[in-house]
C-alpha atoms as a PDB file:
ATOM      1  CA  UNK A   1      14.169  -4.125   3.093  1.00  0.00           C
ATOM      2  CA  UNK A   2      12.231  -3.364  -0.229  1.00  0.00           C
ATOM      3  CA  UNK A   3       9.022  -1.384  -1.001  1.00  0.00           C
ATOM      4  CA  UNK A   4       6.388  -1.454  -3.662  1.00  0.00           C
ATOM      5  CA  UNK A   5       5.907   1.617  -5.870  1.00  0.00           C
ATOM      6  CA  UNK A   6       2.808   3.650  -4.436  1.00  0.00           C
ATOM      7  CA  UNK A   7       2.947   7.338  -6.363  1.00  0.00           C
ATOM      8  CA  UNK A   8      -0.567   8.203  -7.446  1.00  0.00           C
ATOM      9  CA  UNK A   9      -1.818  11.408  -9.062  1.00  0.00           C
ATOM     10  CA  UNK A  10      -5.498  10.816  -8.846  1.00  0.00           C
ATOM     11  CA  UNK A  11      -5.804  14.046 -10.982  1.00  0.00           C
ATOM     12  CA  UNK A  12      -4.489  12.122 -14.221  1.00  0.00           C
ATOM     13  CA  UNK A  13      -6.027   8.426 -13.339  1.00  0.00           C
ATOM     14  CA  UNK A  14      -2.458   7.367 -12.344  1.00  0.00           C
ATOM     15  CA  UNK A  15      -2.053   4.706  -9.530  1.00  0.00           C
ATOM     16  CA  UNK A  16       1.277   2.901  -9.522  1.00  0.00           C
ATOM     17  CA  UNK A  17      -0.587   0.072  -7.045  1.00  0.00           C
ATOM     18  CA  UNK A  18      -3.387   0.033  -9.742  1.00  0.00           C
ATOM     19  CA  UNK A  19      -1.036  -0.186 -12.615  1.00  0.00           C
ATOM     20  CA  UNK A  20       1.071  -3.030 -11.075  1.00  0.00           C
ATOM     21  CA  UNK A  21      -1.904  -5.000  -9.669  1.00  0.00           C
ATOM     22  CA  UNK A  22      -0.864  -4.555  -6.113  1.00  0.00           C
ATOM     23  CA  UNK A  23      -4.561  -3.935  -5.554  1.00  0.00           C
ATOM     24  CA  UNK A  24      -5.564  -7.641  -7.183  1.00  0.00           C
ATOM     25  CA  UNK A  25      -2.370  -9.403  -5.611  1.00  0.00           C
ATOM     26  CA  UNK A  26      -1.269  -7.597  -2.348  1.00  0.00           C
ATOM     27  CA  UNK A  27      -1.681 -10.804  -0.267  1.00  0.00           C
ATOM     28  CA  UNK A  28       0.397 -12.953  -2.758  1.00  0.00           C
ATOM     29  CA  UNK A  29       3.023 -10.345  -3.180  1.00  0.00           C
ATOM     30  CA  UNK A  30       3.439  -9.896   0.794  1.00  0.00           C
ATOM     31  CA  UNK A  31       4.033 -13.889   1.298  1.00  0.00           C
ATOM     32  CA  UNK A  32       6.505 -14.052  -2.195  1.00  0.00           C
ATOM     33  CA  UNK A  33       8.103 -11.288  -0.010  1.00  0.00           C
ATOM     34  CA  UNK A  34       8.108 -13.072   3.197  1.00  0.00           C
ATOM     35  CA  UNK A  35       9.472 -16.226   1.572  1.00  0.00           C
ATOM     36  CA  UNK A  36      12.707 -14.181   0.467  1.00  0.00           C
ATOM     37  CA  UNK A  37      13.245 -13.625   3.898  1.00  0.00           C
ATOM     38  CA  UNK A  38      12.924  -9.715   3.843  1.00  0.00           C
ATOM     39  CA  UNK A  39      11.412  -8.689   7.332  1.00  0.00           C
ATOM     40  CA  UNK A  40      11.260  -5.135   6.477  1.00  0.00           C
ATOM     41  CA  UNK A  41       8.922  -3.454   4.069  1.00  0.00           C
ATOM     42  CA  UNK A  42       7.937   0.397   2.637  1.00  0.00           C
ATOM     43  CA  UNK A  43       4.605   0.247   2.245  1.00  0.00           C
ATOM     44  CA  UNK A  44       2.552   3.691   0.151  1.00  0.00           C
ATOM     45  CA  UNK A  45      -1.033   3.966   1.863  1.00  0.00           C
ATOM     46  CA  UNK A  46      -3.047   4.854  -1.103  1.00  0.00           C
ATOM     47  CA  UNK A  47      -4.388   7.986   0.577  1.00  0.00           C
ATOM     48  CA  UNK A  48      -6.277   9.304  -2.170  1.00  0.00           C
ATOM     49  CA  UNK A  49      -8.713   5.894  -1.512  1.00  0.00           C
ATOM     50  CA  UNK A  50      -8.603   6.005   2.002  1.00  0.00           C
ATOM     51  CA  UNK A  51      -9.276   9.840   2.008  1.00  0.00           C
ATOM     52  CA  UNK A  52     -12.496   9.552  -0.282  1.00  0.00           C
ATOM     53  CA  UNK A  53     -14.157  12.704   0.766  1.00  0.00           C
ATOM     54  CA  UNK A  54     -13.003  15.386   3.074  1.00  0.00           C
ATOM     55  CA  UNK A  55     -13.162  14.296   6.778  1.00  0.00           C
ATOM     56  CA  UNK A  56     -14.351  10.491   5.454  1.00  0.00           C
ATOM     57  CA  UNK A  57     -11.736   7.727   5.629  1.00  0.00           C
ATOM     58  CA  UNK A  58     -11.998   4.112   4.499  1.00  0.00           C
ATOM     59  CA  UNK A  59      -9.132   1.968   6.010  1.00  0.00           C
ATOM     60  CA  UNK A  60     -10.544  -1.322   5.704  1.00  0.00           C
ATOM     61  CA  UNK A  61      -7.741  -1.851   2.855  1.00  0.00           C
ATOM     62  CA  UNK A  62      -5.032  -0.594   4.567  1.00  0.00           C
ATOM     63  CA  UNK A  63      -6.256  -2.387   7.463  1.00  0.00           C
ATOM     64  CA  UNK A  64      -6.022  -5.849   5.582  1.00  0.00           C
ATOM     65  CA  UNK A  65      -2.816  -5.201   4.296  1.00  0.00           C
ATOM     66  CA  UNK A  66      -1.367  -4.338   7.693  1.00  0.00           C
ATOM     67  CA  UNK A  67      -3.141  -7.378   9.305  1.00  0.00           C
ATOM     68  CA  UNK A  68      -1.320  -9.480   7.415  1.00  0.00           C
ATOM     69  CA  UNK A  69       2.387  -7.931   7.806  1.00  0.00           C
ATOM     70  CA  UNK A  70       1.742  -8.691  10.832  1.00  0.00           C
ATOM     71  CA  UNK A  71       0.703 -12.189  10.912  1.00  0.00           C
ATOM     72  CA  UNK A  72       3.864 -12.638   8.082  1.00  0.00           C
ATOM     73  CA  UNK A  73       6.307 -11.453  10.590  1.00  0.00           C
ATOM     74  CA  UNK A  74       6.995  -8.237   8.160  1.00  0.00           C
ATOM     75  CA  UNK A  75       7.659  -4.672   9.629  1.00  0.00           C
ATOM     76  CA  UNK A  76       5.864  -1.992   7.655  1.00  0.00           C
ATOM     77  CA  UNK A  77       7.469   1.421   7.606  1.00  0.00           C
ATOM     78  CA  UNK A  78       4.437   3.244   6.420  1.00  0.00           C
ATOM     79  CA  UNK A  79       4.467   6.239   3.956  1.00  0.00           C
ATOM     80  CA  UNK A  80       1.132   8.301   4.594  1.00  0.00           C
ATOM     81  CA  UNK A  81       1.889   9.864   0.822  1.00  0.00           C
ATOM     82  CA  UNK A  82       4.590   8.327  -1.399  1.00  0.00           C
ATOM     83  CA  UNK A  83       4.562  10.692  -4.275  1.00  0.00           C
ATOM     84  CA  UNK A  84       1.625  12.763  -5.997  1.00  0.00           C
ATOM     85  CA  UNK A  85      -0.859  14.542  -4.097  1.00  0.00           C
ATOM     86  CA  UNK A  86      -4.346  13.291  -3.653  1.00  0.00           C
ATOM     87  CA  UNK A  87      -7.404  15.391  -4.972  1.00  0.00           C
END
């Protein structure tokens, strides 16, 4: 199992998926992960982006990401909110 680091505080500009590209290279980074033979994966929804406005929701990122766990063969264990606390 492994994870990539998802805290945000949206209040201060920080995004740990922004600052570590995760955003530019999610698709890249799931298959390097795949290829080490890890079937098992914590995965940080950034819910501060798919929350944009109160009762409005964007998933079409998540959505991706998820999509292609799934066609990898990799197991998400989903955090809602790593760490931080969207706007």
């Amino acid at each position: 199992m492994t994870g990539f680091e998802s805290s945000s505080f949206p209040q201060i500009g920080m995004d740990e998926l922004e600052l570590t590209q995760q955003y530019q290279y999610w698709a890249s980074d799931l298959v390097r992960v795949r290829d080490l033979g890890i079937n098992f994966i914590r995965y940080g929804v950034p819910w501060d982006r798919v929350n944009i406005r109160p009762h409005e929701y964007d998933w079409r990122w998540t959505d991706q990401v998820m999509d292609l766990m799934q066609v990898l063969g990799i197991n998400p264990i989903v955090d809602l909110y790593h760490f931080g606390s969207p706007l």
